[in-house]
C-alpha atoms as a PDB file:
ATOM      1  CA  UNK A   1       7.163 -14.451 -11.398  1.00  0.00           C
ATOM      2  CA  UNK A   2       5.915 -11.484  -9.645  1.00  0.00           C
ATOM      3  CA  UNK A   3       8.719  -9.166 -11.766  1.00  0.00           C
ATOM      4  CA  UNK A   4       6.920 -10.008 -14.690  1.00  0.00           C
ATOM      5  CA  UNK A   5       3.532  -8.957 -13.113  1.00  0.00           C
ATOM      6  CA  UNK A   6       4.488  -5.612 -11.629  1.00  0.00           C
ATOM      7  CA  UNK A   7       6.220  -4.883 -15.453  1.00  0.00           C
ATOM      8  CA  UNK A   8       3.212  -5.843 -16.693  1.00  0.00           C
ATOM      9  CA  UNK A   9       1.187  -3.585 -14.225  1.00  0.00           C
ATOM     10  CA  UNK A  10       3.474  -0.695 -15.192  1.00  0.00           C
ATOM     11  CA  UNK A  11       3.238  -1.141 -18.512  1.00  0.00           C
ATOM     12  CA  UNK A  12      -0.176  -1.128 -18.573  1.00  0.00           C
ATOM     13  CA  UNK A  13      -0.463   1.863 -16.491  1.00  0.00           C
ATOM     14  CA  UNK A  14       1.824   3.600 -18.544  1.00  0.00           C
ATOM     15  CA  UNK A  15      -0.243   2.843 -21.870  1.00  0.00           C
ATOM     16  CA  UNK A  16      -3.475   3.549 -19.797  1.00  0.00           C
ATOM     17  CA  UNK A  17      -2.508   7.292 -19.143  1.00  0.00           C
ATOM     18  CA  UNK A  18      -1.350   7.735 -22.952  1.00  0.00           C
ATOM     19  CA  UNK A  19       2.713   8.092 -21.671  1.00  0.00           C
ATOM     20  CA  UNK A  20       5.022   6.947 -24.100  1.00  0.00           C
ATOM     21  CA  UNK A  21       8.744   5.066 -22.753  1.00  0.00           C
ATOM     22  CA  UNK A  22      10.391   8.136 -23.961  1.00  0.00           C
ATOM     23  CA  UNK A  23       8.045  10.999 -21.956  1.00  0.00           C
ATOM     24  CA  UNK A  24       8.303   8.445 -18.804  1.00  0.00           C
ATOM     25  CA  UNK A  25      11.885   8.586 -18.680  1.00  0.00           C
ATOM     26  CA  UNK A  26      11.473  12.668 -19.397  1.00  0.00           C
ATOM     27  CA  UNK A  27       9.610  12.779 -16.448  1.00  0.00           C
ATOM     28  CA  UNK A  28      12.223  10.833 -14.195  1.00  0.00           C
ATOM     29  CA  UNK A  29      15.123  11.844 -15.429  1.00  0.00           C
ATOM     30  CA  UNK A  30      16.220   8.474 -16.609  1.00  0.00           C
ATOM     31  CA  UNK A  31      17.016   7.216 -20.137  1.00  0.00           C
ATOM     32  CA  UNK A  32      14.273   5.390 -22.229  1.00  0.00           C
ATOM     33  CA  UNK A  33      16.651   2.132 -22.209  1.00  0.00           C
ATOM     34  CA  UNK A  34      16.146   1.835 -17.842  1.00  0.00           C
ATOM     35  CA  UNK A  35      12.402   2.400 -18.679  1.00  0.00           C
ATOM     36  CA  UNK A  36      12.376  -0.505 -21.240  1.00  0.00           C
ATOM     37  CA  UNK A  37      14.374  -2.558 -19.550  1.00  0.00           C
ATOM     38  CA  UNK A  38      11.857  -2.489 -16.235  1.00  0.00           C
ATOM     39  CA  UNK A  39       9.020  -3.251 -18.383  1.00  0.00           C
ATOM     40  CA  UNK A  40      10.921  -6.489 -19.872  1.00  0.00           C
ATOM     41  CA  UNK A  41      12.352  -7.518 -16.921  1.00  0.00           C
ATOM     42  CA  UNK A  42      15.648  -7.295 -17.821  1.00  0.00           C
ATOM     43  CA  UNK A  43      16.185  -4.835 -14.642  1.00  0.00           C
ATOM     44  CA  UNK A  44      15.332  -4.835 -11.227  1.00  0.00           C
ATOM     45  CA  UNK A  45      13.189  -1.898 -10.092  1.00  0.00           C
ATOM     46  CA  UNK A  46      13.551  -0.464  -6.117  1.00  0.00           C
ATOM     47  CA  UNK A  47      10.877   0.429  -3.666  1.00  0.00           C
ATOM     48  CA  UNK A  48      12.132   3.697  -3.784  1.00  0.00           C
ATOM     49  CA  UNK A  49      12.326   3.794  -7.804  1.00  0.00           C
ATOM     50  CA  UNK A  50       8.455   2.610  -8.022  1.00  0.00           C
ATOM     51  CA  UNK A  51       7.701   5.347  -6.021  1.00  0.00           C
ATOM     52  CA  UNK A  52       8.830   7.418  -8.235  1.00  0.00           C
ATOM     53  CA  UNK A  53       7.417   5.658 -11.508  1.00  0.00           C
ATOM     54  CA  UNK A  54       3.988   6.128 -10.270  1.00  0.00           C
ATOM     55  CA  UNK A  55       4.023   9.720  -9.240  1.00  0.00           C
ATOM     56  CA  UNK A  56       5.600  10.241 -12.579  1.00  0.00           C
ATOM     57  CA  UNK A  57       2.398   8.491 -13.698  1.00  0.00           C
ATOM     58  CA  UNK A  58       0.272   9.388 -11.125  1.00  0.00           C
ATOM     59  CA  UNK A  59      -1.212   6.164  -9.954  1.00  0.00           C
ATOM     60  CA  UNK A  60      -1.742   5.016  -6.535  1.00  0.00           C
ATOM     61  CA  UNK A  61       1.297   3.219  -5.256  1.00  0.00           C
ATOM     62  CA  UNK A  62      -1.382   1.319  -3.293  1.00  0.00           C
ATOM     63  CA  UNK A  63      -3.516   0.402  -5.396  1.00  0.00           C
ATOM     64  CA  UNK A  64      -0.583  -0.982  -7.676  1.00  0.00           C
ATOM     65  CA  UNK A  65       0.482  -3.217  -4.478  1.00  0.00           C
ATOM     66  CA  UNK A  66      -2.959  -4.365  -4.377  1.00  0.00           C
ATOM     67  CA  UNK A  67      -3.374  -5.220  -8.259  1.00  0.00           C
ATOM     68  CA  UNK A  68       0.185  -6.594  -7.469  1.00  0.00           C
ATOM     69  CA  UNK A  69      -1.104  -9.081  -4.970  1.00  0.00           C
ATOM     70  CA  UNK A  70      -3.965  -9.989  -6.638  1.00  0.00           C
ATOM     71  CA  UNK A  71      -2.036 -11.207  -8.995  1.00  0.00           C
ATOM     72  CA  UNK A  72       0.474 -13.310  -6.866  1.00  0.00           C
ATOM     73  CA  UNK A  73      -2.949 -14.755  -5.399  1.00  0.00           C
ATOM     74  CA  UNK A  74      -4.398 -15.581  -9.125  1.00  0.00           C
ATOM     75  CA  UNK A  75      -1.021 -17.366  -9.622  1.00  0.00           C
ATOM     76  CA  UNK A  76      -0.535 -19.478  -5.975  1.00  0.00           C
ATOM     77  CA  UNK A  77      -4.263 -20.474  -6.666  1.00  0.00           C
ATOM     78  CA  UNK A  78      -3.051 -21.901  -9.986  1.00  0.00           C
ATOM     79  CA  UNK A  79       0.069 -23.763  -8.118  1.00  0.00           C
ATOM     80  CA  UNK A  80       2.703 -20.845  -9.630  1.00  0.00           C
ATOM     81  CA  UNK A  81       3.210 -19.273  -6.433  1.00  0.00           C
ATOM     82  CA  UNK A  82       3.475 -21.180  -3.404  1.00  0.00           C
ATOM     83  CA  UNK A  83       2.450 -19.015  -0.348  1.00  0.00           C
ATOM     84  CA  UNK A  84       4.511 -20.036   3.085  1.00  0.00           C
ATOM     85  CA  UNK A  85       6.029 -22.951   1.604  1.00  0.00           C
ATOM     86  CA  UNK A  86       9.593 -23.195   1.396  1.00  0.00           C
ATOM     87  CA  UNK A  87      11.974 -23.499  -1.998  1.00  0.00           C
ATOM     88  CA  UNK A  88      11.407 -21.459  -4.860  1.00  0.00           C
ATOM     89  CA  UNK A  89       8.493 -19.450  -5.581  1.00  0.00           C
ATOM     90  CA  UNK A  90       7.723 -19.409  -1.483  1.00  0.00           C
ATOM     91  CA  UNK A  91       7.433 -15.559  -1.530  1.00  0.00           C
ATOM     92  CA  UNK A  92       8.101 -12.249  -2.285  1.00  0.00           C
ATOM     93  CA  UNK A  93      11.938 -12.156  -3.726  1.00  0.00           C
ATOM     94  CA  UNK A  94      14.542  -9.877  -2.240  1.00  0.00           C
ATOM     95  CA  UNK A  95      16.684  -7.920  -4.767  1.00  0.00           C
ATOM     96  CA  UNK A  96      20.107  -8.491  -4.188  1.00  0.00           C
ATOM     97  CA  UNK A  97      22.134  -5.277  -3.097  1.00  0.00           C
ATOM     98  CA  UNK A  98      23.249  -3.106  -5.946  1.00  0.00           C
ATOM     99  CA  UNK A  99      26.989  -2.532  -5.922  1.00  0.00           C
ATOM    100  CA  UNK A 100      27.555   1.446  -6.049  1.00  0.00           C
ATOM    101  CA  UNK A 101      28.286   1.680  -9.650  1.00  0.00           C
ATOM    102  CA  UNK A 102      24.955   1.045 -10.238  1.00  0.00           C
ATOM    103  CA  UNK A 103      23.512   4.204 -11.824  1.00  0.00           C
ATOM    104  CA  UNK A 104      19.505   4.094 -11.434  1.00  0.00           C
ATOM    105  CA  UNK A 105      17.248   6.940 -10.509  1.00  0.00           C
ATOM    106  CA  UNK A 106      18.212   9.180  -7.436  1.00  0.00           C
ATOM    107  CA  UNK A 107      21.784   6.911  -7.716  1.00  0.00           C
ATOM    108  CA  UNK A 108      25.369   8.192  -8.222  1.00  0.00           C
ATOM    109  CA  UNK A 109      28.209   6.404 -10.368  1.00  0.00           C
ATOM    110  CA  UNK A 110      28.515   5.069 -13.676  1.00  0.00           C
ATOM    111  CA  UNK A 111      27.119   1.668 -15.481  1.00  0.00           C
END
């Protein structure tokens, strides 16, 4: 699942530049719980929101896309990820809409 790779990839950035889940979430104004729960998967992260994770870390958003896609190409080499086919695993997922409640970084309204 490519959520679980770019969590991974964040993760491991994270670790790389010596930030702990606590500092991260300092730096984007966020609590630690939203940081841990993009790094298990258990939320969704934006285009807009990685952005912001990886100036707050300050990697390349490129060069995470690319590490991204290698990955997704080391997994539809393996069967994992289809590429063009239809069904499940066929391609990139869309995140469904967020209802305005949502709070997340750079969001109004309450959990």
């Amino acid at each position: 699942m490519l959520d679980a790779s770019l969590a991974a990839l964040l993760t491991g950035i994270r670790e790389a530049a010596g930030v702990t889940q606590v500092e991260l979430a300092r730096r984007l104004d966020q609590p630690q719980s939203l940081v841990a729960k993009i790094e298990t998967c258990t939320s969704r992260i934006s285009a807009v929101e990685l952005l912001l994770v990886c100036r707050a870390l300050g990697c390349d958003a490129g060069r995470l896309r690319a590490d991204l896609d290698a990955a997704a190409q080391g997994r539809a080499k393996h069967g994992a990820v289809a590429r063009g086919g239809a069904g499940e695993g066929s391609g990139p997922r869309i995140a469904p809409k967020r209802s305005p409640a949502v709070t997340r970084m750079g969001r109004t309204g309450q959990s």
